[in-house]
N, C-alpha and C. Protein backbone atom coordinates (compact mmCIF):
# COMPACT_ATOMS: atom_id res chain seq x y z
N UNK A 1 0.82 -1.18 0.00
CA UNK A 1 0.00 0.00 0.00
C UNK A 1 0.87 1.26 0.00
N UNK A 2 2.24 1.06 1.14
CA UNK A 2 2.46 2.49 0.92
C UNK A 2 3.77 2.64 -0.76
N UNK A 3 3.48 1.39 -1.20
CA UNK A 3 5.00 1.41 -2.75
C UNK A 3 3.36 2.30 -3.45
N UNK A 4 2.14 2.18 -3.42
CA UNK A 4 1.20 2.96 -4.00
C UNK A 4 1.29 4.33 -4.30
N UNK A 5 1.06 4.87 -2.74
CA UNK A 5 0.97 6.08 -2.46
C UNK A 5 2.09 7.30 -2.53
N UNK A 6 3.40 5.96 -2.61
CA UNK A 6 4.51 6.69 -3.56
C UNK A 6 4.45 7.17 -4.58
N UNK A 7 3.93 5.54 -5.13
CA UNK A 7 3.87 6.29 -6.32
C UNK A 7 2.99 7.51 -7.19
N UNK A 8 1.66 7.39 -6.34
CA UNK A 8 1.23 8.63 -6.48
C UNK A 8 1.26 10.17 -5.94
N UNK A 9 2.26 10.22 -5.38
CA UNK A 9 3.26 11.63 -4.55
C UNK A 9 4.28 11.53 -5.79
N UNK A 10 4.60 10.76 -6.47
CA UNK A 10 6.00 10.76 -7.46
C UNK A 10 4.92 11.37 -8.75
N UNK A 11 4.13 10.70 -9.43
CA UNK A 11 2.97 11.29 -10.56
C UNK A 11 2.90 12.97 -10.46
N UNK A 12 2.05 12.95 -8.86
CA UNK A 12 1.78 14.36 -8.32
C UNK A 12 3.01 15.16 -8.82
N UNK A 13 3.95 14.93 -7.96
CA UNK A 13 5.26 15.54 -8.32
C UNK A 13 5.44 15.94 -9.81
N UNK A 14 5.03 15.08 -10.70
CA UNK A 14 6.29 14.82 -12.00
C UNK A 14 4.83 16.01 -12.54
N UNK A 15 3.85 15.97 -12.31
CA UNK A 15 2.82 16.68 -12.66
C UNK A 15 3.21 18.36 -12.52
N UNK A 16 2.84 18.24 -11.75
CA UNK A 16 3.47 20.03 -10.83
C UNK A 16 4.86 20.36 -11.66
N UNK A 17 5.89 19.22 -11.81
CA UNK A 17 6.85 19.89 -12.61
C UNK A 17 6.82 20.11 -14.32
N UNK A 18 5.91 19.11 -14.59
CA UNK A 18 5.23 19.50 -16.26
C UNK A 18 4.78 20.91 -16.01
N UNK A 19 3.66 21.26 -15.21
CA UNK A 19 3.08 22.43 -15.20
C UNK A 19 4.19 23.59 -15.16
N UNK A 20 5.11 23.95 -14.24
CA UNK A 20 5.87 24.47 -14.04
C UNK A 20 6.91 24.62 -15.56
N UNK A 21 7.06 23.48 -16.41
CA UNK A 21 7.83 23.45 -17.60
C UNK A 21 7.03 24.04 -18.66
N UNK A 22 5.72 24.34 -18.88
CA UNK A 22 4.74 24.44 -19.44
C UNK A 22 4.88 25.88 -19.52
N UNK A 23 4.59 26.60 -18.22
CA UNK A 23 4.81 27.82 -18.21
C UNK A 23 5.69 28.85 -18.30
N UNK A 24 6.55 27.89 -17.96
CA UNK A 24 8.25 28.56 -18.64
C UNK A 24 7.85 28.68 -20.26
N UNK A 25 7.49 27.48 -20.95
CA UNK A 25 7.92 27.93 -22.09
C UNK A 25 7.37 28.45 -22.56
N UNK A 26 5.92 28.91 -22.35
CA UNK A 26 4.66 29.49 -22.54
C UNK A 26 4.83 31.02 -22.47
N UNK A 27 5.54 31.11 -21.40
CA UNK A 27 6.31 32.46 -21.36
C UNK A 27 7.74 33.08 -22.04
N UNK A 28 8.36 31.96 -22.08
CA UNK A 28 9.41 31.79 -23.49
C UNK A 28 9.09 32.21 -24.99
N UNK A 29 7.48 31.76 -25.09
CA UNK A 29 7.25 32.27 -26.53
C UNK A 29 6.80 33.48 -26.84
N UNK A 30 6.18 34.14 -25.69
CA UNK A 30 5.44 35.52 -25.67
C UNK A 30 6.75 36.02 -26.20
N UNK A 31 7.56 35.98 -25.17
CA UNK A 31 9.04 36.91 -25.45
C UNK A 31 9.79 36.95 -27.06
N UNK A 32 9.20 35.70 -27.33
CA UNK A 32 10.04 35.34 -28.80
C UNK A 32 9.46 36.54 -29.78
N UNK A 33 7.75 36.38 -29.47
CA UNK A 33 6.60 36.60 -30.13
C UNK A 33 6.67 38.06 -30.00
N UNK A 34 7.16 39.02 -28.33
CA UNK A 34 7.59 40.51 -28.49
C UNK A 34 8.31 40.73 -29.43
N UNK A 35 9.52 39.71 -29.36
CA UNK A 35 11.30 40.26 -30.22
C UNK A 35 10.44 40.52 -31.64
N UNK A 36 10.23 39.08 -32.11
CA UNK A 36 9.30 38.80 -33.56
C UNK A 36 8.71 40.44 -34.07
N UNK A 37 7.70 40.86 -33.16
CA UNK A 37 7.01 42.10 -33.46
C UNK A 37 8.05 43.46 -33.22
N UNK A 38 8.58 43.62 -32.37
CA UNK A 38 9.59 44.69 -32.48
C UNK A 38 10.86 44.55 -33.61
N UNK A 39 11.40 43.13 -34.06
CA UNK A 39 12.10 43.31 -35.23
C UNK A 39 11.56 43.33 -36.93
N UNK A 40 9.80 43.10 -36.70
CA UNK A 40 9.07 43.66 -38.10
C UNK A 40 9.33 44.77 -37.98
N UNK A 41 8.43 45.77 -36.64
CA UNK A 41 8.53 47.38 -37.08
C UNK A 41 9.61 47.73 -37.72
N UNK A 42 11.40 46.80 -36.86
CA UNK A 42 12.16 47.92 -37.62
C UNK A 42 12.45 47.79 -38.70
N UNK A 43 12.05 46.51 -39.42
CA UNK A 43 11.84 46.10 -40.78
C UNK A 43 11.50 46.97 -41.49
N UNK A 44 10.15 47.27 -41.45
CA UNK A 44 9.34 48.40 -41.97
C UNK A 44 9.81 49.80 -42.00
N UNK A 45 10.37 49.85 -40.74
CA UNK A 45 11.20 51.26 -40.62
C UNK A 45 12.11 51.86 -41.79
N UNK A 46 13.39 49.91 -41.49
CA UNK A 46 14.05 50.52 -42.87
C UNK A 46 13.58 50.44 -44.04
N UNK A 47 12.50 49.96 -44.46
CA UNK A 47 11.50 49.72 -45.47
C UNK A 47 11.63 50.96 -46.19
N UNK A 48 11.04 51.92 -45.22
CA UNK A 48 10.73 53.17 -45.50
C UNK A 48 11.76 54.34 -45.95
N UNK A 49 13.19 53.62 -44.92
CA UNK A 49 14.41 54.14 -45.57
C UNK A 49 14.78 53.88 -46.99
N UNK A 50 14.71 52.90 -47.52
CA UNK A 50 15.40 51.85 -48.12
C UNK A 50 15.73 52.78 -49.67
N UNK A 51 15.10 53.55 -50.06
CA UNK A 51 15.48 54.51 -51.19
C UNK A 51 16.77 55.70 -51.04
N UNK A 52 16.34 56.10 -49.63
CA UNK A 52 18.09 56.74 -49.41
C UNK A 52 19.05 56.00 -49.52
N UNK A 53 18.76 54.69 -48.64
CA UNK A 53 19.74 53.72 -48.13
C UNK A 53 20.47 53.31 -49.35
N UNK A 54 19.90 53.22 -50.44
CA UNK A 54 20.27 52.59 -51.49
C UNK A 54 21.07 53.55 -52.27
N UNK A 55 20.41 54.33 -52.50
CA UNK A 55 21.45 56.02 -53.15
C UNK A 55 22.74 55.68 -52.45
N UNK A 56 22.78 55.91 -50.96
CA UNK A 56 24.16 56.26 -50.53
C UNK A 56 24.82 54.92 -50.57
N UNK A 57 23.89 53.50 -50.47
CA UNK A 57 25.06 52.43 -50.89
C UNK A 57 25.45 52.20 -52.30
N UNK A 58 25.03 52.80 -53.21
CA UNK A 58 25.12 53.32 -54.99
C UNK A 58 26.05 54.02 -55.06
N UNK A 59 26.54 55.14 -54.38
CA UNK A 59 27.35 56.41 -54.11
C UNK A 59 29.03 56.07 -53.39
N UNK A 60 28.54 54.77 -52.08
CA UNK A 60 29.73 54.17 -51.56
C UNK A 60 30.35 53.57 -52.94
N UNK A 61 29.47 52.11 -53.45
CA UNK A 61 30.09 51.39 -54.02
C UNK A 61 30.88 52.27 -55.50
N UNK A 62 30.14 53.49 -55.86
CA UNK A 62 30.91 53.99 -56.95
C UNK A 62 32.20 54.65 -56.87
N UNK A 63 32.84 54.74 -55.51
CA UNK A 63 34.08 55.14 -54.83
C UNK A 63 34.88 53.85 -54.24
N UNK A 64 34.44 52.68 -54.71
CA UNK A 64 35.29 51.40 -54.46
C UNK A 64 35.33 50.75 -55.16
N UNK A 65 36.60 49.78 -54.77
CA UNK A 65 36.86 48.58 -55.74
C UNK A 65 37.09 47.46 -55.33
N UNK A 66 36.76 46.21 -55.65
CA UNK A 66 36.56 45.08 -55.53
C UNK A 66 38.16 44.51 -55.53
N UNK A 67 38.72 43.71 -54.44
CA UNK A 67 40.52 43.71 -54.58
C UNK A 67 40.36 41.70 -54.22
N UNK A 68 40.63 41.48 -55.62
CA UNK A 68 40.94 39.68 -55.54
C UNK A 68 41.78 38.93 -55.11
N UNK A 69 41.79 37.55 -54.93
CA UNK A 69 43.59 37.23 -54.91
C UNK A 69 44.18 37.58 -53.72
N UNK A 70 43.60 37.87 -52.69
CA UNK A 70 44.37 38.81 -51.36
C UNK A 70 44.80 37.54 -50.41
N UNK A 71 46.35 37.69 -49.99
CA UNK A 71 46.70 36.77 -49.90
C UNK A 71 45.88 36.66 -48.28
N UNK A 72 45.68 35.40 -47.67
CA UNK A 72 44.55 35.06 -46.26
C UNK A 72 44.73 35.54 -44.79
N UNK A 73 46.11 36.18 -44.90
CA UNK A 73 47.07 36.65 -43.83
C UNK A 73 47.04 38.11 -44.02
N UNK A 74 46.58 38.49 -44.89
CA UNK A 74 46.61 40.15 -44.96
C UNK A 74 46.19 40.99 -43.76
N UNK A 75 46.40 42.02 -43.90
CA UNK A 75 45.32 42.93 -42.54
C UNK A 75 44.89 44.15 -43.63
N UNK A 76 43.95 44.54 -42.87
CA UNK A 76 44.11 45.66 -43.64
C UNK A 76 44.45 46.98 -43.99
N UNK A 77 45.40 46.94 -42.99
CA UNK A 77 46.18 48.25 -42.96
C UNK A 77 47.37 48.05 -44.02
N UNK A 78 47.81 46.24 -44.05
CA UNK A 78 48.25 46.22 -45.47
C UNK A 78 48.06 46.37 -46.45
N UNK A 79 46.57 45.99 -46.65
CA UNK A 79 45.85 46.51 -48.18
C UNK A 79 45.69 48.28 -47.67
N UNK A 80 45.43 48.58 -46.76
CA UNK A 80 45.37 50.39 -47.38
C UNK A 80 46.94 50.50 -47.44
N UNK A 81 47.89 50.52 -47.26
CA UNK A 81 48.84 50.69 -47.46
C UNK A 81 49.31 50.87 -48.68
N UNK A 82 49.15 49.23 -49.40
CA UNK A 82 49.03 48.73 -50.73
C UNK A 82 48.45 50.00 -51.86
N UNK A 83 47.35 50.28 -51.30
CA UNK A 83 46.58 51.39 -51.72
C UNK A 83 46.70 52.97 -51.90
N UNK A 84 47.64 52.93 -50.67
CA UNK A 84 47.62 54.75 -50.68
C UNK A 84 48.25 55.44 -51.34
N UNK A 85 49.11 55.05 -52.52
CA UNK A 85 49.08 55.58 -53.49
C UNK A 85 47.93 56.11 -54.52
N UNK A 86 47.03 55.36 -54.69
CA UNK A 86 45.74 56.22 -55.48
C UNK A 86 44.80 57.21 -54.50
N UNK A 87 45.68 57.10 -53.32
CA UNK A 87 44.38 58.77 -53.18
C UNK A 87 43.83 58.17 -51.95
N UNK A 88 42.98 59.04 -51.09
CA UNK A 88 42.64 59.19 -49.64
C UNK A 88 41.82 57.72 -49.44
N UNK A 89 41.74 56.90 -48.74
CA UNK A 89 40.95 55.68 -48.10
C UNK A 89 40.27 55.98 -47.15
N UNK A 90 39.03 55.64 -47.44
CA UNK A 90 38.01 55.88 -46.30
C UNK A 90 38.15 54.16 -45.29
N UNK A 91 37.71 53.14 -46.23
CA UNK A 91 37.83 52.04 -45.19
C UNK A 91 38.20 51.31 -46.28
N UNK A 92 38.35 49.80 -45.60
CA UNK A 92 39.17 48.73 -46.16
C UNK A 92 38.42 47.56 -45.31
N UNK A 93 37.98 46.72 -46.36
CA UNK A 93 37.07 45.28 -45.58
C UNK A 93 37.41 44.24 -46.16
N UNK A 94 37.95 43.35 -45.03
CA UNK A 94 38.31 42.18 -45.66
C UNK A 94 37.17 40.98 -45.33
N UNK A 95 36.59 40.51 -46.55
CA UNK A 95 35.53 39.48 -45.94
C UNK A 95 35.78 38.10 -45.22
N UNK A 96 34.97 37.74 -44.55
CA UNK A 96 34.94 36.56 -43.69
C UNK A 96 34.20 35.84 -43.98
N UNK A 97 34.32 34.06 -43.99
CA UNK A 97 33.74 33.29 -44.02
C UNK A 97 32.68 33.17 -42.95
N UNK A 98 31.22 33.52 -42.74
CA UNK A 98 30.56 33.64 -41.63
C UNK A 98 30.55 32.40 -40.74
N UNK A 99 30.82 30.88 -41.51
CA UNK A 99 30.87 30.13 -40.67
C UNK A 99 32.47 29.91 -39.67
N UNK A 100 33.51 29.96 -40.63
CA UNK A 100 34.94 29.64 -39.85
C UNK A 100 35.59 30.88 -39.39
N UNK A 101 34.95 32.02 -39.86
CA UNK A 101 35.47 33.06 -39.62
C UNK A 101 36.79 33.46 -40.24
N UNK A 102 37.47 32.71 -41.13
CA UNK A 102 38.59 32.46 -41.52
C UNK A 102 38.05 33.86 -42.86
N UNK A 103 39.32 34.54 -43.47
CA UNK A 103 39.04 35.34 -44.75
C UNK A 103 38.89 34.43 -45.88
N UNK A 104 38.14 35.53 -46.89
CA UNK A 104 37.40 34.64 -48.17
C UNK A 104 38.61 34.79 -49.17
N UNK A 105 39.37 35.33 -48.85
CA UNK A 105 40.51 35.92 -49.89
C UNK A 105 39.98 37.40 -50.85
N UNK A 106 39.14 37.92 -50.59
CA UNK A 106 39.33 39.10 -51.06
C UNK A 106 38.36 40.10 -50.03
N UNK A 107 38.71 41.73 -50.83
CA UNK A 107 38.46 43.07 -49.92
C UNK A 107 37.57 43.80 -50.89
N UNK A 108 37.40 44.82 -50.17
CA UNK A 108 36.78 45.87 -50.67
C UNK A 108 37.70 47.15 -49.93
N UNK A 109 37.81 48.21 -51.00
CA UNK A 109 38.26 49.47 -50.90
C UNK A 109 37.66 50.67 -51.25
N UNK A 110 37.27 51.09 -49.69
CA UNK A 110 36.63 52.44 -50.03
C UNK A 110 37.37 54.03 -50.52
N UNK A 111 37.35 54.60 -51.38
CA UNK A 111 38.08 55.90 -51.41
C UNK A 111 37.20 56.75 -51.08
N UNK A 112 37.70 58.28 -50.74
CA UNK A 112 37.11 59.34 -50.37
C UNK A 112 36.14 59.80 -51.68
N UNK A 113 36.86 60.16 -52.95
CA UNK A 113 36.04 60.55 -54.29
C UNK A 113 36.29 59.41 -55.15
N UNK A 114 35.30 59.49 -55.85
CA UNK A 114 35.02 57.95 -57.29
C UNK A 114 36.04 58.16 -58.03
N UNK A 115 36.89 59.48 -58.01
CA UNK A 115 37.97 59.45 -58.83
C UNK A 115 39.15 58.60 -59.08
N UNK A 116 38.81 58.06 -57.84
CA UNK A 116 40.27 57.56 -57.01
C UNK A 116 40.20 56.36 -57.70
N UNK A 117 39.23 55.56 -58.24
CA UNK A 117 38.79 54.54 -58.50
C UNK A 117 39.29 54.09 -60.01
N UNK A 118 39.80 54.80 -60.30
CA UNK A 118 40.37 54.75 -61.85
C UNK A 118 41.72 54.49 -61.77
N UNK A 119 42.62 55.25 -60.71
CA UNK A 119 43.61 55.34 -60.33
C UNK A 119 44.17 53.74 -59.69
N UNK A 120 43.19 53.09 -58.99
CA UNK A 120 43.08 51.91 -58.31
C UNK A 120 43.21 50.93 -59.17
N UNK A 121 42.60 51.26 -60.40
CA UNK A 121 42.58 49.90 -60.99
C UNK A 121 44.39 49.87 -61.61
N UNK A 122 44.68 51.16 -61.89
CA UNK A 122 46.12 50.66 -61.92
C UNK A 122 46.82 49.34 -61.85
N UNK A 123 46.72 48.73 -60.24
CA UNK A 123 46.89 48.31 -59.81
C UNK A 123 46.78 46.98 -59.91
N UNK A 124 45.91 46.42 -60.81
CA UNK A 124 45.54 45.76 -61.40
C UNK A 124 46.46 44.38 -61.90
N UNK A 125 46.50 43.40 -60.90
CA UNK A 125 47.49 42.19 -61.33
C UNK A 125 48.69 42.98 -60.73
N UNK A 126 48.88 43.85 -59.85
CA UNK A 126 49.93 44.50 -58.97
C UNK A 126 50.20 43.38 -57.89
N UNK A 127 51.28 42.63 -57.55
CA UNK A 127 51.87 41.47 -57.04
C UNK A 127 51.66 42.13 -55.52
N UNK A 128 50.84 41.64 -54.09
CA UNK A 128 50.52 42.01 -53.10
C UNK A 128 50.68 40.71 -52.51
N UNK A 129 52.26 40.81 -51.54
CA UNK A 129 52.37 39.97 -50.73
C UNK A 129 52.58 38.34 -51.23
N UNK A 130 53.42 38.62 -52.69
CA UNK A 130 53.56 37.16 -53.91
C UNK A 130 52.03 36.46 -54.49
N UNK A 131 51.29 37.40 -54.60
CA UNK A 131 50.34 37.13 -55.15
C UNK A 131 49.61 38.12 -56.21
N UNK A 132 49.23 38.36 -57.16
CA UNK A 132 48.99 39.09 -58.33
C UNK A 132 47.49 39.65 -58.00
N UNK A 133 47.16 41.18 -57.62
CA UNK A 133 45.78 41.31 -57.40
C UNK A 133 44.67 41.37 -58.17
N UNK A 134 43.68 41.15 -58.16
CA UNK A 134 42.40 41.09 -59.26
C UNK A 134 41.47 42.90 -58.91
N UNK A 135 42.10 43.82 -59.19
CA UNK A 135 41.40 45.09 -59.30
C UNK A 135 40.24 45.60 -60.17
N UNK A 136 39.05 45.61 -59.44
CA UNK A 136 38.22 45.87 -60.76
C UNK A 136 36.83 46.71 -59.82
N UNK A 137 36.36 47.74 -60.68
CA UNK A 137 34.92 48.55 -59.66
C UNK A 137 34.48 47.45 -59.12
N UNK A 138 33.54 48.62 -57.90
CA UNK A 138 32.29 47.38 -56.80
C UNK A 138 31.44 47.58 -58.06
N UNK A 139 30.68 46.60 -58.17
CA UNK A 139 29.72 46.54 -58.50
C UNK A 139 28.17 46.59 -57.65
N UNK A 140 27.45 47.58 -57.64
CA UNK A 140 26.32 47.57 -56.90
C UNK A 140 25.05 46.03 -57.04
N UNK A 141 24.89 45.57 -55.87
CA UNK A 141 23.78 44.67 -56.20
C UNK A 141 22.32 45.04 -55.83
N UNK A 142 21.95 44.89 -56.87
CA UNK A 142 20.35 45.32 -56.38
C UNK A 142 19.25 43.90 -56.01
N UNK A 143 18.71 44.46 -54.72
CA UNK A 143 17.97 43.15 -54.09
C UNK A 143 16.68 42.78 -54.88
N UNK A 144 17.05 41.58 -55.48
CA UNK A 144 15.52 41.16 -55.89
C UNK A 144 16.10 40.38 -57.62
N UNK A 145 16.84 41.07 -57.96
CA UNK A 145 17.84 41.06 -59.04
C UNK A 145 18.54 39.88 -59.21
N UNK A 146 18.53 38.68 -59.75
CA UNK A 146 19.57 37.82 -60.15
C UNK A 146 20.54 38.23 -60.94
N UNK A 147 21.39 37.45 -61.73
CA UNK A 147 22.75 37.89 -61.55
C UNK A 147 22.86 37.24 -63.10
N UNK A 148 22.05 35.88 -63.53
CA UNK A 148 21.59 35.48 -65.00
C UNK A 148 22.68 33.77 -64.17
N UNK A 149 22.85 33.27 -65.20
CA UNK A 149 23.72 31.78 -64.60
C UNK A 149 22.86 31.14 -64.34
N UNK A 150 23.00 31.02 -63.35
CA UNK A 150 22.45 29.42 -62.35
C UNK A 150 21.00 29.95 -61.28
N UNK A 151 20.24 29.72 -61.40
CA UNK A 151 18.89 29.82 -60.88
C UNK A 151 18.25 31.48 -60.89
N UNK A 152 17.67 31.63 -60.08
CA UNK A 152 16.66 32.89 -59.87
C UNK A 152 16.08 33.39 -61.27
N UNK A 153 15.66 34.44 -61.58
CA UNK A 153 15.34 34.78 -62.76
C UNK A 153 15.98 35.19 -63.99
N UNK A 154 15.48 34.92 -64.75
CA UNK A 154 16.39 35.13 -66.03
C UNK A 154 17.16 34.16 -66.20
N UNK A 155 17.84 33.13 -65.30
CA UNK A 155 18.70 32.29 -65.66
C UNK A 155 18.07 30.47 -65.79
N UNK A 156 19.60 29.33 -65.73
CA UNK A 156 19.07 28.78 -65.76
C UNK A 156 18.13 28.20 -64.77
N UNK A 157 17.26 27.19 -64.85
CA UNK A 157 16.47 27.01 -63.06
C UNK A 157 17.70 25.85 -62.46
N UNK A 158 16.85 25.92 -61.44
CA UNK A 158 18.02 25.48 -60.31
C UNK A 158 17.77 24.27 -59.98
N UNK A 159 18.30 23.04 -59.71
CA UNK A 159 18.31 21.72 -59.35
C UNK A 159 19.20 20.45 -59.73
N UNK A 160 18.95 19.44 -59.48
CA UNK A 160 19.97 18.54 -59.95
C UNK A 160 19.13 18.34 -61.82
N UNK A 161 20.49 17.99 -62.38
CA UNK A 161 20.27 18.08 -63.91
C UNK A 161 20.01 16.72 -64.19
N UNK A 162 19.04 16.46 -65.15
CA UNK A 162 18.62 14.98 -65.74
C UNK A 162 19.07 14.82 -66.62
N UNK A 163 18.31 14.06 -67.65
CA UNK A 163 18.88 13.58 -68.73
C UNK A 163 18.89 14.58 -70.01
N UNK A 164 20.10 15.05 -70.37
CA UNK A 164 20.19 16.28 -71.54
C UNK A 164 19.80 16.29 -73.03
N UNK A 165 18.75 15.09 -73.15
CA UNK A 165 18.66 15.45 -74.53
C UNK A 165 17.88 15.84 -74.82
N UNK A 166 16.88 16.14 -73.96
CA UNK A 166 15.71 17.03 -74.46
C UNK A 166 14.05 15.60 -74.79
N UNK A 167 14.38 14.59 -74.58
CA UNK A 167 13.18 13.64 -74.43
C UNK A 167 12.10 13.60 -73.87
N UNK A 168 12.11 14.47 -72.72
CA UNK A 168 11.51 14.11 -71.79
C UNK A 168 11.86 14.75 -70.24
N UNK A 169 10.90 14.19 -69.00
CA UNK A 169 11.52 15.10 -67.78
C UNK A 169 12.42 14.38 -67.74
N UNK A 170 13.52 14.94 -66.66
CA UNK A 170 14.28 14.76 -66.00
C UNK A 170 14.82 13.03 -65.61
N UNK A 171 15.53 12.36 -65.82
CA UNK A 171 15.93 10.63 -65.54
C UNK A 171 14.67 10.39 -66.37
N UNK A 172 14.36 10.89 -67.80
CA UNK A 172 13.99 9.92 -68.34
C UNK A 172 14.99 9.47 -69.54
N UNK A 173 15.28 8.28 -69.52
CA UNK A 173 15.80 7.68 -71.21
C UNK A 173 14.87 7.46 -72.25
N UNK A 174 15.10 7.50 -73.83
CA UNK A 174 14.66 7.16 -74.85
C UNK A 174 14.27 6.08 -75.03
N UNK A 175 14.00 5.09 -75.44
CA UNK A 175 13.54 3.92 -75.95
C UNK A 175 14.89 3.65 -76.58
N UNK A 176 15.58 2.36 -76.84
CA UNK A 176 16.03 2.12 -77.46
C UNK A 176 17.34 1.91 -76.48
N UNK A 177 17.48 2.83 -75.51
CA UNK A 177 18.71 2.28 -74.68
C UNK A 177 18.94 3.68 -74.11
N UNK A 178 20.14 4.06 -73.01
CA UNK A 178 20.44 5.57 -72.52
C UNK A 178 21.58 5.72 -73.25
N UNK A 179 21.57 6.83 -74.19
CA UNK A 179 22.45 7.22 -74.87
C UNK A 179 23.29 8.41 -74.34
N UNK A 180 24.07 8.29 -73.26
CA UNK A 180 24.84 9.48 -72.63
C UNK A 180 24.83 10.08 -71.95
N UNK A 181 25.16 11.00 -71.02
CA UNK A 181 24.56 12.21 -70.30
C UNK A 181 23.94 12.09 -68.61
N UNK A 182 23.65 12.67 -68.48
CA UNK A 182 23.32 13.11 -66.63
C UNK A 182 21.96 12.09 -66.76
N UNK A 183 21.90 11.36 -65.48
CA UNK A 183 20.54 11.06 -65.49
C UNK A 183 19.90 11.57 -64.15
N UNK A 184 20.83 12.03 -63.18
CA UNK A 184 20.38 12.37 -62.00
C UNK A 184 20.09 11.28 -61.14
N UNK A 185 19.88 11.50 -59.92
CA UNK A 185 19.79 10.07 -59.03
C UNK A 185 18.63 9.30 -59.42
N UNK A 186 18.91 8.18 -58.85
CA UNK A 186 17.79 7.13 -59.01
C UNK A 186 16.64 7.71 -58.73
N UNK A 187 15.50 7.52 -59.21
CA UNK A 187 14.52 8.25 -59.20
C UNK A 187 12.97 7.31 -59.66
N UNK A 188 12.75 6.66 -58.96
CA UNK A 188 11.81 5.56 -59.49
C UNK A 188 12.37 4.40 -60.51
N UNK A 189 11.71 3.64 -60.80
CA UNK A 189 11.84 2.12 -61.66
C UNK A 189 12.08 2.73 -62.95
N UNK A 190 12.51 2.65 -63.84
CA UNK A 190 12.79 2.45 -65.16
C UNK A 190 12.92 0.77 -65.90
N UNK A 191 11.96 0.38 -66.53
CA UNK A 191 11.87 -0.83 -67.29
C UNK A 191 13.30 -1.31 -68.42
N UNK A 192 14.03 -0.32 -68.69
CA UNK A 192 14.99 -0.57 -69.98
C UNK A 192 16.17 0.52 -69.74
């Protein structure tokens, strides 16, 4: 009788602590559900910016240049360095791999006037640190815009490639036998 009444003080228990877990997370989501709504507004906010925002990132990128080839050890006081011969530097960014954090091998260079930017390309296959640089304008990207190539609009669509001769969808073969080409993974029964 009393291995019973244990066990129903242990239930009770495990009960009260569900409830207790319940409301934590219950209250965990409101909070998510505040952040959620305070990071739309500022969505919207810059929404509303987003036509200046774009001018002056149109205006940056036409005073920089895109710097390739940078050897992975650089800093960037070496690349402005590299640089300060064509004229005043505003900043110097070397990109990062967001996952390893490690550099992607190339920068960006801001100058003070777009003039400078002509002057820069000089530089162009200029040997930085035994390596030959790739100098060429930023190019502005506009959001929404593909790029033509490999998926989004205008280009080709995006997925694993089937069979290229034009027969049919994708892993299908002709009659007669598979004459060449991608078939893509197994993909259902095929008779021949």
């Amino acid at each position: 009788m009393a291995e019973a009444e244990a066990h129903k003080n242990n239930v009770d228990h495990d009960a009260a602590d569900d409830e207790e877990e319940i409301t934590a997370m219950k209250k965990r989501v409101e909070e998510m559900e505040a952040e959620a709504a305070k990071l739309r507004e500022m969505q919207s906010q810059l929404d509303q910016q987003s036509p200046e925002l774009r001018e002056n990132k149109e205006d940056v990128d036409a005073r920089s240049v895109f710097v390739g080839n940078v050897d992975y050890g650089a800093s960037p006081e070496e690349i402005q360095a590299h640089f300060q011969s064509c004229g005043s530097i505003n900043r110097v960014t070397i990109l990062l791999d967001k996952f390893t954090g490690h550099p992607k091998g190339y920068a960006y260079v801001e100058f003070t006037e777009p003039s400078l930017v002509a002057q820069a390309l000089v530089l162009n296959e200029s040997v930085f640190r035994g390596r030959n640089l790739k100098v060429v304008p930023k190019r502005t990207n506009l959001p929404g815009l593909a790029r033509g190539g490999r998926g989004g609009r205008g280009g080709t669509p995006r997925g694993r490639g089937g069979f290229r001769g034009g027969y049919g969808p994708p892993g299908f073969a002709p009659r007669g036998g598979y004459r060449g080409g991608y078939r893509g993974r197994a993909r259902g029964y095929t008779p021949y």
